[in-house]
Structure formats: structure tokens, C-alpha cells
PDB file of N, CA and C in Angstrom:
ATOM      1  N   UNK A   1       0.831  -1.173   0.000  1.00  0.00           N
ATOM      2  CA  UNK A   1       0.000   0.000   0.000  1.00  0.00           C
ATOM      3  C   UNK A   1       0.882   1.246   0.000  1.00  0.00           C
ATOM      4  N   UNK A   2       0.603   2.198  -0.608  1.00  0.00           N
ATOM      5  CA  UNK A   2       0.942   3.623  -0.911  1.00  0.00           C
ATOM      6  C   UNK A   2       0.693   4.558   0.036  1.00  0.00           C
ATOM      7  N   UNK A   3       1.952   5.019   0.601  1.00  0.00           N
ATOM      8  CA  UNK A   3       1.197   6.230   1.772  1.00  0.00           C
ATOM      9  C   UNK A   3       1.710   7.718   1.664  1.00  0.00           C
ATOM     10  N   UNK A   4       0.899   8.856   1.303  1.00  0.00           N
ATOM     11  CA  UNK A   4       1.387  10.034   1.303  1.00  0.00           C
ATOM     12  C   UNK A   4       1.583  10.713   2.580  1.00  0.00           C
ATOM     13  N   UNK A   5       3.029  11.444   2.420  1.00  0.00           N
ATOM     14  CA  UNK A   5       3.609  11.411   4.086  1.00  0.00           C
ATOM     15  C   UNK A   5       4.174  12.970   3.864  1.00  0.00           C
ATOM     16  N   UNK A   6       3.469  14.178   4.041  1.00  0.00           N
ATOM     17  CA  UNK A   6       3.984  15.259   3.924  1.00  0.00           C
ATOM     18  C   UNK A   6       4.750  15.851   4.716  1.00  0.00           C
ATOM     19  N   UNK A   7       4.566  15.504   6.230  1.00  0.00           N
ATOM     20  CA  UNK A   7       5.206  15.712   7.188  1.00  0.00           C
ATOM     21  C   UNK A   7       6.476  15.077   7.832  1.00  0.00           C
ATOM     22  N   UNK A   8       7.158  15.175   8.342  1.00  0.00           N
ATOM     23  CA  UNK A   8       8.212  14.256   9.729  1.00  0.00           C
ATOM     24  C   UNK A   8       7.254  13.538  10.686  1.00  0.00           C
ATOM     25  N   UNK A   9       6.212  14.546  11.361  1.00  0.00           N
ATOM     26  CA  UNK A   9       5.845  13.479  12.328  1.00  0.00           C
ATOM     27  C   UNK A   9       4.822  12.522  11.559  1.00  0.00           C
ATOM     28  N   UNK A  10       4.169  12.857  10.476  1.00  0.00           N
ATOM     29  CA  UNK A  10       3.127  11.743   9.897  1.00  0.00           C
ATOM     30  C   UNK A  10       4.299  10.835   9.864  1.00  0.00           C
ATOM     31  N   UNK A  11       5.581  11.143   9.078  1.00  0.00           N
ATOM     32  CA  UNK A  11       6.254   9.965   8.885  1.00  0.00           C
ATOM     33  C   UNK A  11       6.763   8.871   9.750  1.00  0.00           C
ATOM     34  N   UNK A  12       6.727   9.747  11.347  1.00  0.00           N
ATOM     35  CA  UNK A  12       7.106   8.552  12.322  1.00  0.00           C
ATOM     36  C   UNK A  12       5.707   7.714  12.571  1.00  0.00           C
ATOM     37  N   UNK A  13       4.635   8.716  12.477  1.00  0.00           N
ATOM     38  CA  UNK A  13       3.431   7.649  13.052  1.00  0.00           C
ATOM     39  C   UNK A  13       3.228   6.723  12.024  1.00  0.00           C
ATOM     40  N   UNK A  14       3.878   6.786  10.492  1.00  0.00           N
ATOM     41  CA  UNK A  14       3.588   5.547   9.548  1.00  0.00           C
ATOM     42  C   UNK A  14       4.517   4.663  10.119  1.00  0.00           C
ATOM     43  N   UNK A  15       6.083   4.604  10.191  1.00  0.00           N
ATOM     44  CA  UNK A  15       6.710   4.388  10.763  1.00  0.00           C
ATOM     45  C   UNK A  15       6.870   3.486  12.145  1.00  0.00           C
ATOM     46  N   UNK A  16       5.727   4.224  12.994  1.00  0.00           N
ATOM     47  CA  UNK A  16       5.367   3.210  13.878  1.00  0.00           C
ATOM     48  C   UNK A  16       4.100   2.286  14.081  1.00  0.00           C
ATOM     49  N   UNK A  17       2.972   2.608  12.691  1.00  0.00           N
ATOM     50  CA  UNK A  17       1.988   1.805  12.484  1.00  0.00           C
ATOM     51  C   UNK A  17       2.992   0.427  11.657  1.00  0.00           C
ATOM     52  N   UNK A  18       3.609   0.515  10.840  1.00  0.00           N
ATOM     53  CA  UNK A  18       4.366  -0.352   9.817  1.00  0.00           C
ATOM     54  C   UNK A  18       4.606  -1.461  11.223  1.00  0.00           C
ATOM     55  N   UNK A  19       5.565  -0.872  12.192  1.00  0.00           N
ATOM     56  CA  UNK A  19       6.392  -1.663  13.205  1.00  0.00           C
ATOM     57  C   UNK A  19       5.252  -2.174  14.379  1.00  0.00           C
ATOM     58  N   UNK A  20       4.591  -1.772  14.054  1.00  0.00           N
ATOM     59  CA  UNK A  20       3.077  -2.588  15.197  1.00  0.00           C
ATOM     60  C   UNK A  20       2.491  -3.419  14.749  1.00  0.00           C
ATOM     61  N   UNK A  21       2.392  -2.984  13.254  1.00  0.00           N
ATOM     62  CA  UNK A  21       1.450  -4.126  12.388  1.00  0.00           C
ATOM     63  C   UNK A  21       2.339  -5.689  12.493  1.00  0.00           C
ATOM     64  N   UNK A  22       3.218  -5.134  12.205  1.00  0.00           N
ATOM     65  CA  UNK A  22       3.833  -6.395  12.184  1.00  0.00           C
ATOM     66  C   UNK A  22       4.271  -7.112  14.198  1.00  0.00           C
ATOM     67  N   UNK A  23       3.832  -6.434  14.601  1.00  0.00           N
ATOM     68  CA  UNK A  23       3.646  -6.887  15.896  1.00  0.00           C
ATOM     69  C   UNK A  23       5.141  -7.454  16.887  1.00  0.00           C
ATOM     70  N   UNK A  24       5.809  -6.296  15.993  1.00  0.00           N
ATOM     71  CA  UNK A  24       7.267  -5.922  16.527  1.00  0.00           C
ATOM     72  C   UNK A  24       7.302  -5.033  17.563  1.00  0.00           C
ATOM     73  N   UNK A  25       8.087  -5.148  19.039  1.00  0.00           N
ATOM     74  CA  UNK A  25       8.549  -4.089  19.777  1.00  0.00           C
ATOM     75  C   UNK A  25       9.549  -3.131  19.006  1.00  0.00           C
ATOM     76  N   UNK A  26      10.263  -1.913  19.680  1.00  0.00           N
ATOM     77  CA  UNK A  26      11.109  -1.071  19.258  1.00  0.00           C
ATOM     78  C   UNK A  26      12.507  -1.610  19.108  1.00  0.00           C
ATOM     79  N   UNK A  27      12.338  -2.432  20.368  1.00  0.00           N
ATOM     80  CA  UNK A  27      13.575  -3.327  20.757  1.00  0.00           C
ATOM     81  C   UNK A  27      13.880  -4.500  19.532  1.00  0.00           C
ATOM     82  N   UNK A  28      13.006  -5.403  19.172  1.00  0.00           N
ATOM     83  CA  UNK A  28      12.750  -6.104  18.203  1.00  0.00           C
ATOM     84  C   UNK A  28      13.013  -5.998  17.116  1.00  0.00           C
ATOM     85  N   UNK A  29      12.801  -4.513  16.355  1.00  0.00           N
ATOM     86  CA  UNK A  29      12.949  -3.395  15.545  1.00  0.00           C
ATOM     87  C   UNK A  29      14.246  -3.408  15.366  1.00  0.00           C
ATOM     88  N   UNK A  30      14.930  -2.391  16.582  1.00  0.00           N
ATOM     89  CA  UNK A  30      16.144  -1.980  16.575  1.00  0.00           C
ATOM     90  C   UNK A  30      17.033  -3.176  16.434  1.00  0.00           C
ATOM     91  N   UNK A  31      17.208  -4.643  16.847  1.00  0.00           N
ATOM     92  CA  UNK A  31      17.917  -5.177  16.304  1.00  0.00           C
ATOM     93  C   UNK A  31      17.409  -6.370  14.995  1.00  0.00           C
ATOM     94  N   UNK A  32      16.713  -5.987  14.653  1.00  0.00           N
ATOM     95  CA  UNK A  32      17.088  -6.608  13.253  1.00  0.00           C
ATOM     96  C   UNK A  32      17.399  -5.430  12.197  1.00  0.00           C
ATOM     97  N   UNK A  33      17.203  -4.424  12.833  1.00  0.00           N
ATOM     98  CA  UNK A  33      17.766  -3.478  11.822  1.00  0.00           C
ATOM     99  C   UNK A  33      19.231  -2.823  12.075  1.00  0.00           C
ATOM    100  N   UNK A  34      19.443  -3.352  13.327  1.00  0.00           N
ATOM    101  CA  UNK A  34      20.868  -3.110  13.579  1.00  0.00           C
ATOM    102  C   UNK A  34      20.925  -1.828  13.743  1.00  0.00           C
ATOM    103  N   UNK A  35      20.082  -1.292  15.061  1.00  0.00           N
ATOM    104  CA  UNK A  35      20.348   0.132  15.272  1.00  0.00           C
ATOM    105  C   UNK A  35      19.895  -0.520  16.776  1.00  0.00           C
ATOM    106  N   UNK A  36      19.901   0.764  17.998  1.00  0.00           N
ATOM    107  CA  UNK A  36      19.891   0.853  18.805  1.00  0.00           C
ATOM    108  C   UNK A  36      18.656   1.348  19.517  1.00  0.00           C
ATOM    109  N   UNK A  37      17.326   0.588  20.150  1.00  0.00           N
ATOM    110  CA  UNK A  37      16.303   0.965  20.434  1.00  0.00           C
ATOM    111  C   UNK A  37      15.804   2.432  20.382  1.00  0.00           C
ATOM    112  N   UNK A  38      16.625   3.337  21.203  1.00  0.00           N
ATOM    113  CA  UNK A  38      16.558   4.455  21.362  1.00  0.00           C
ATOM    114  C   UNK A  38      16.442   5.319  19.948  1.00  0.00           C
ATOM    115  N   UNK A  39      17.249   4.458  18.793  1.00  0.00           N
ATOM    116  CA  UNK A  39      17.148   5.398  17.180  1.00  0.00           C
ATOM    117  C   UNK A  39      16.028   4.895  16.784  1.00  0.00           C
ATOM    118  N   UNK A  40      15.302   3.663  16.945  1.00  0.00           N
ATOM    119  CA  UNK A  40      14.244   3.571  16.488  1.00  0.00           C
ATOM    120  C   UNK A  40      12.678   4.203  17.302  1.00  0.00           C
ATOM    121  N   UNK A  41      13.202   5.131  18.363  1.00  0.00           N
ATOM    122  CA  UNK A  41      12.068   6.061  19.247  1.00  0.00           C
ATOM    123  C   UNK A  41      12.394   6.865  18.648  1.00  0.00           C
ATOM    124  N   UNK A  42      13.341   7.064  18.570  1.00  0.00           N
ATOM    125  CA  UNK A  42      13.738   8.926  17.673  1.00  0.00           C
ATOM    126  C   UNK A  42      13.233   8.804  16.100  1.00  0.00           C
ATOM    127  N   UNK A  43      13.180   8.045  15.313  1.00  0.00           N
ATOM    128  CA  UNK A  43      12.486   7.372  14.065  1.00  0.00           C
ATOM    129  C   UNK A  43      11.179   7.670  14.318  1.00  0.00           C
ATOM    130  N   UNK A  44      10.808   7.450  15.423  1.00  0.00           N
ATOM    131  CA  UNK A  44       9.399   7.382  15.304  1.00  0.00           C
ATOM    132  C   UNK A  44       8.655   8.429  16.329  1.00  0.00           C
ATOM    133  N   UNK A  45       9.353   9.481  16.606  1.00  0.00           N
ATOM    134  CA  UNK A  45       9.136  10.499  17.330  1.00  0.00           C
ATOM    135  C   UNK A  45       9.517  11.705  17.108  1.00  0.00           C
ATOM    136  N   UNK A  46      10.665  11.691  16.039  1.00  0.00           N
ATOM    137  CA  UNK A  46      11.489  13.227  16.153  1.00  0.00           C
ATOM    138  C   UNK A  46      11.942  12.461  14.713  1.00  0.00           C
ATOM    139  N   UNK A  47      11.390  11.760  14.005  1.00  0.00           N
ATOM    140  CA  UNK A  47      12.431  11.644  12.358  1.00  0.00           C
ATOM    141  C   UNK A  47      13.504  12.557  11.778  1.00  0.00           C
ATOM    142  N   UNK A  48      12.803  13.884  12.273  1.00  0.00           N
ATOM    143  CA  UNK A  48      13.925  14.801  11.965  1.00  0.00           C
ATOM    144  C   UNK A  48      14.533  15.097  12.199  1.00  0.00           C
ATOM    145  N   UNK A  49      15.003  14.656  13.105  1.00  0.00           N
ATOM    146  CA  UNK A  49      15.870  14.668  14.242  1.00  0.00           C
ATOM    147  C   UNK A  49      17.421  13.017  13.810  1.00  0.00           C
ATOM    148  N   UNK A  50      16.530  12.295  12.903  1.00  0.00           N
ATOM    149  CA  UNK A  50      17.460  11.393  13.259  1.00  0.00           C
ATOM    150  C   UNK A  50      17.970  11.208  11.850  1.00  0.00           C
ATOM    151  N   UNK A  51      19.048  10.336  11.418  1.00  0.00           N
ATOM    152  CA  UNK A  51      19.656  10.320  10.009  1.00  0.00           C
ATOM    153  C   UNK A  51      19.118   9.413   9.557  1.00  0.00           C
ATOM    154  N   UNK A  52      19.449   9.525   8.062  1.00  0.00           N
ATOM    155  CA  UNK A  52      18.711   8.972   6.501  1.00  0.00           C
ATOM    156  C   UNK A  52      19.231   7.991   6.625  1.00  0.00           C
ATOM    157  N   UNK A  53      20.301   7.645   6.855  1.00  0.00           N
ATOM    158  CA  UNK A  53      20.744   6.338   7.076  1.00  0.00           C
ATOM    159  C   UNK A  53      20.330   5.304   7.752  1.00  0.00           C
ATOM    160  N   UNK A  54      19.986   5.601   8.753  1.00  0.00           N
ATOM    161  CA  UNK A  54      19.219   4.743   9.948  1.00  0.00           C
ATOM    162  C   UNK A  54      17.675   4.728   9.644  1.00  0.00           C
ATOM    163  N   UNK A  55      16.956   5.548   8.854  1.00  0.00           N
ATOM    164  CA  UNK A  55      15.518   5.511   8.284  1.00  0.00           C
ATOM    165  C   UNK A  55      15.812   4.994   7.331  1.00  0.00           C
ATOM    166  N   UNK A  56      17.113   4.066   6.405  1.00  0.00           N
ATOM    167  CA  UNK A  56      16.701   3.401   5.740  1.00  0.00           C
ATOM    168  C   UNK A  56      17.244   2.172   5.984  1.00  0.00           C
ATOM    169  N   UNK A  57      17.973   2.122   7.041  1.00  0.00           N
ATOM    170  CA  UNK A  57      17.784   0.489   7.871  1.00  0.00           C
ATOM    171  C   UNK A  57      16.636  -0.077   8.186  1.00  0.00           C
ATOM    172  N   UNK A  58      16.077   1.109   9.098  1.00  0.00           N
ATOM    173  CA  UNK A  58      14.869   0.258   9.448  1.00  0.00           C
ATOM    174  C   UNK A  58      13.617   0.311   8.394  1.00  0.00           C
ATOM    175  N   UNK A  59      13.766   1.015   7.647  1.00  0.00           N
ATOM    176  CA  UNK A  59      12.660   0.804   6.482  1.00  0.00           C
ATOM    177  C   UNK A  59      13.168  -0.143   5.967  1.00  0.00           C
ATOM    178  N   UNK A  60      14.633  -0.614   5.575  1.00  0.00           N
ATOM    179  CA  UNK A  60      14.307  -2.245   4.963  1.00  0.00           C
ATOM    180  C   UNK A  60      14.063  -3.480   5.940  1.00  0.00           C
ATOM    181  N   UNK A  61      14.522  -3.552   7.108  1.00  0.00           N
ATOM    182  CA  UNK A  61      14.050  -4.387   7.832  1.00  0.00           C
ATOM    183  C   UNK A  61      12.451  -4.328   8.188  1.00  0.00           C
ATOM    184  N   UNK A  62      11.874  -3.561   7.857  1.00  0.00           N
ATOM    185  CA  UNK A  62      10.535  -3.406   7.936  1.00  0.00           C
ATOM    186  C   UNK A  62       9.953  -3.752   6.491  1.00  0.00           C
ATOM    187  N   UNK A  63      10.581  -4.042   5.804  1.00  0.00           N
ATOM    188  CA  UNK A  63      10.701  -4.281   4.245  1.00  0.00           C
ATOM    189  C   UNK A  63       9.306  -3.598   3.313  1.00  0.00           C
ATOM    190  N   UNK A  64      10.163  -2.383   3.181  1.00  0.00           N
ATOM    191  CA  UNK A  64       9.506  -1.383   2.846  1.00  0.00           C
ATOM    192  C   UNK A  64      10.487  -0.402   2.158  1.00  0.00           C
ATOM    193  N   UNK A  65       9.515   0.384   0.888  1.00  0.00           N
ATOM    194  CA  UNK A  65      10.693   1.191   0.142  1.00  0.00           C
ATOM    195  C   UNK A  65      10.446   2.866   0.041  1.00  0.00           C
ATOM    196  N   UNK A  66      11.141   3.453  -0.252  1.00  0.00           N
ATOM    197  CA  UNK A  66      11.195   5.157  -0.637  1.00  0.00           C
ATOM    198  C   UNK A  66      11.416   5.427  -1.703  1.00  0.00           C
ATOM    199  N   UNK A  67      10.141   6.430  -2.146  1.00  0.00           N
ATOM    200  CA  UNK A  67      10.188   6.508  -3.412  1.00  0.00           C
ATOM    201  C   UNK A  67       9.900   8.549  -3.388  1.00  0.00           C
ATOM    202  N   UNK A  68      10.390   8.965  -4.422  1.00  0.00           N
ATOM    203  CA  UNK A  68      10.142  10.465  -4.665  1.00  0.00           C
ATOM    204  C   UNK A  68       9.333  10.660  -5.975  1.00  0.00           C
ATOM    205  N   UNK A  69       8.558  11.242  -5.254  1.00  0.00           N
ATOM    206  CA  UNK A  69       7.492  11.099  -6.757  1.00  0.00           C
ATOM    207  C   UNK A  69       7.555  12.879  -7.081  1.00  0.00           C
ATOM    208  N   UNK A  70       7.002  13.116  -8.030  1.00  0.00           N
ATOM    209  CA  UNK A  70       6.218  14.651  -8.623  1.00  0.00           C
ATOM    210  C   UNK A  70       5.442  14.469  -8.108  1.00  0.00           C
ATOM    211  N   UNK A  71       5.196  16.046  -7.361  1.00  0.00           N
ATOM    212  CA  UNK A  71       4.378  16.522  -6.527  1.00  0.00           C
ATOM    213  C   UNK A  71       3.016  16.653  -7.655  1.00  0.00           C
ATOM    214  N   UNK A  72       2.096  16.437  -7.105  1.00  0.00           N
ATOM    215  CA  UNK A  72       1.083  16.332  -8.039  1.00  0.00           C
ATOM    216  C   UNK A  72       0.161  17.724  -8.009  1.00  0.00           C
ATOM    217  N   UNK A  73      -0.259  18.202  -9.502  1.00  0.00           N
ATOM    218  CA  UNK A  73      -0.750  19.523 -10.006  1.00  0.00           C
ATOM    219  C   UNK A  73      -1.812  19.043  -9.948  1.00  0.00           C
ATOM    220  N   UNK A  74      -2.148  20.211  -8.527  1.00  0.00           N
ATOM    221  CA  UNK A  74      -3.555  20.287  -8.341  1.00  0.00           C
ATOM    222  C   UNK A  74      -4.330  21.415  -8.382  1.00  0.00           C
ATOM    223  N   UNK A  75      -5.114  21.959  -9.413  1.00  0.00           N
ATOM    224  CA  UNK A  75      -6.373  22.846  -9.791  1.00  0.00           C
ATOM    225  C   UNK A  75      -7.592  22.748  -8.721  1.00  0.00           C
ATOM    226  N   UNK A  76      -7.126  24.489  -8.360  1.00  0.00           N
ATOM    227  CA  UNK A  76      -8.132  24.566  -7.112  1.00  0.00           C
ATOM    228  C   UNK A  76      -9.379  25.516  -7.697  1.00  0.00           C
ATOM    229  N   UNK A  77     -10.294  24.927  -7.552  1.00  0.00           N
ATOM    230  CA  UNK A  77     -11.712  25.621  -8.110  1.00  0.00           C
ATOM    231  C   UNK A  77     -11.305  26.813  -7.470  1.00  0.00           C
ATOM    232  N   UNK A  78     -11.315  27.636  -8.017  1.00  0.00           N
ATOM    233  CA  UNK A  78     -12.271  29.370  -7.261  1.00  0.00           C
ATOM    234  C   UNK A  78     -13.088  29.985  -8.018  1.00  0.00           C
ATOM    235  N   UNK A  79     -13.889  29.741  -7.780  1.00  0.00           N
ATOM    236  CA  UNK A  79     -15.393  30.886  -7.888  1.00  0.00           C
ATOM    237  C   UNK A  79     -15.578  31.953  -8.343  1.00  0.00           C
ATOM    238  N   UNK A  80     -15.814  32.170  -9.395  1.00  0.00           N
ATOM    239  CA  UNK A  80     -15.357  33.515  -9.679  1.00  0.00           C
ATOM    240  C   UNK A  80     -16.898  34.298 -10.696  1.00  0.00           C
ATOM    241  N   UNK A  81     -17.587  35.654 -10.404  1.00  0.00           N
ATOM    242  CA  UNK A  81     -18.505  35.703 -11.095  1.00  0.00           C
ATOM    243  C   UNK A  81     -18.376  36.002 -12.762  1.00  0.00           C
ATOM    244  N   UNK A  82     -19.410  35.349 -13.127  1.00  0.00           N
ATOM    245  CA  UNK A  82     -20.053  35.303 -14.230  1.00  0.00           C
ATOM    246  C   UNK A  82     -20.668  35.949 -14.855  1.00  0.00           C
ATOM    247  N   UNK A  83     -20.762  37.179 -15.980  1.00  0.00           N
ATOM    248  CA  UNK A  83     -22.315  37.368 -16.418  1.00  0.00           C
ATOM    249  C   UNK A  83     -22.970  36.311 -17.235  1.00  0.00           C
ATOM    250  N   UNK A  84     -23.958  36.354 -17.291  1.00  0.00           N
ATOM    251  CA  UNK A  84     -24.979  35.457 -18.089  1.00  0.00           C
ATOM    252  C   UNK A  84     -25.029  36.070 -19.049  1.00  0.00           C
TER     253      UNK A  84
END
């Protein structure tokens, strides 16, 4: 499934739905991804806070990928009068 993630913190709460679903602790987490519990709270609490490197450990041990897409062109109605 496809998830649009505009933010840091949306990205930890996907981040930590991914690692629940699968019915993993942090601890659990952190070593199969070979990081240290505490980087996988900061992952999922402060992302921005923590390095690209380590968000893409545990995104593959969570086996899951990153992708950069085009921002998508979106046409916003406004209202505007008319004569008849």
C-alpha cells in the first residue's frame, strides 16, 4: 500500500503503524535493523531529528521502500462571477 507522508511526524506515526502491524517491539525493531532501540524512538518520534541512514535500515528491515514522486498539479476551483 501507498502512503502520502507530507510531514516528519506523519512519517514517524507511519513508521510506527508499519512496526506494530507487524507486531514488533522497538527493541525487536532496533535489532534486526541493527540500530539501537533508542534510534528507532527517535524514528518514530522526532524523524527529523534522526539520520537517513538509519531511516533506511529500518525501512528495509521493515521491508519497505522510498520513493520520490512529482508533486502532483492540483487545480483549485475558485469561484469567480459570471455574467450570463
Amino acid at each position: 500500500m501507498d502512503h502520502f507522508v507530507p510531514t516528519s511526524d506523519q512519517l514517524g506515526i507511519l513508521l510506527r503503524n508499519i512496526r506494530k502491524e507487524r507486531g514488533l517491539t522497538q527493541a525487536e525493531a532496533a535489532r534486526g535493523a541493527g540500530l539501537l532501540p533508542k534510534t528507532v524512538s527517535l524514528l518514530e518520534n522526532s524523524p527529523e531529528r534522526s539520520s537517513v541512514g538509519n531511516f533506511f535500515k529500518l525501512l528495509s528491515f521493515l521491508n519497505r521502500e522510498f520513493h520520490i514522486l512529482d508533486k502532483k498539479d492540483y487545480t483549485v476551483y475558485e469561484p469567480h462571477d459570471e455574467e450570463w
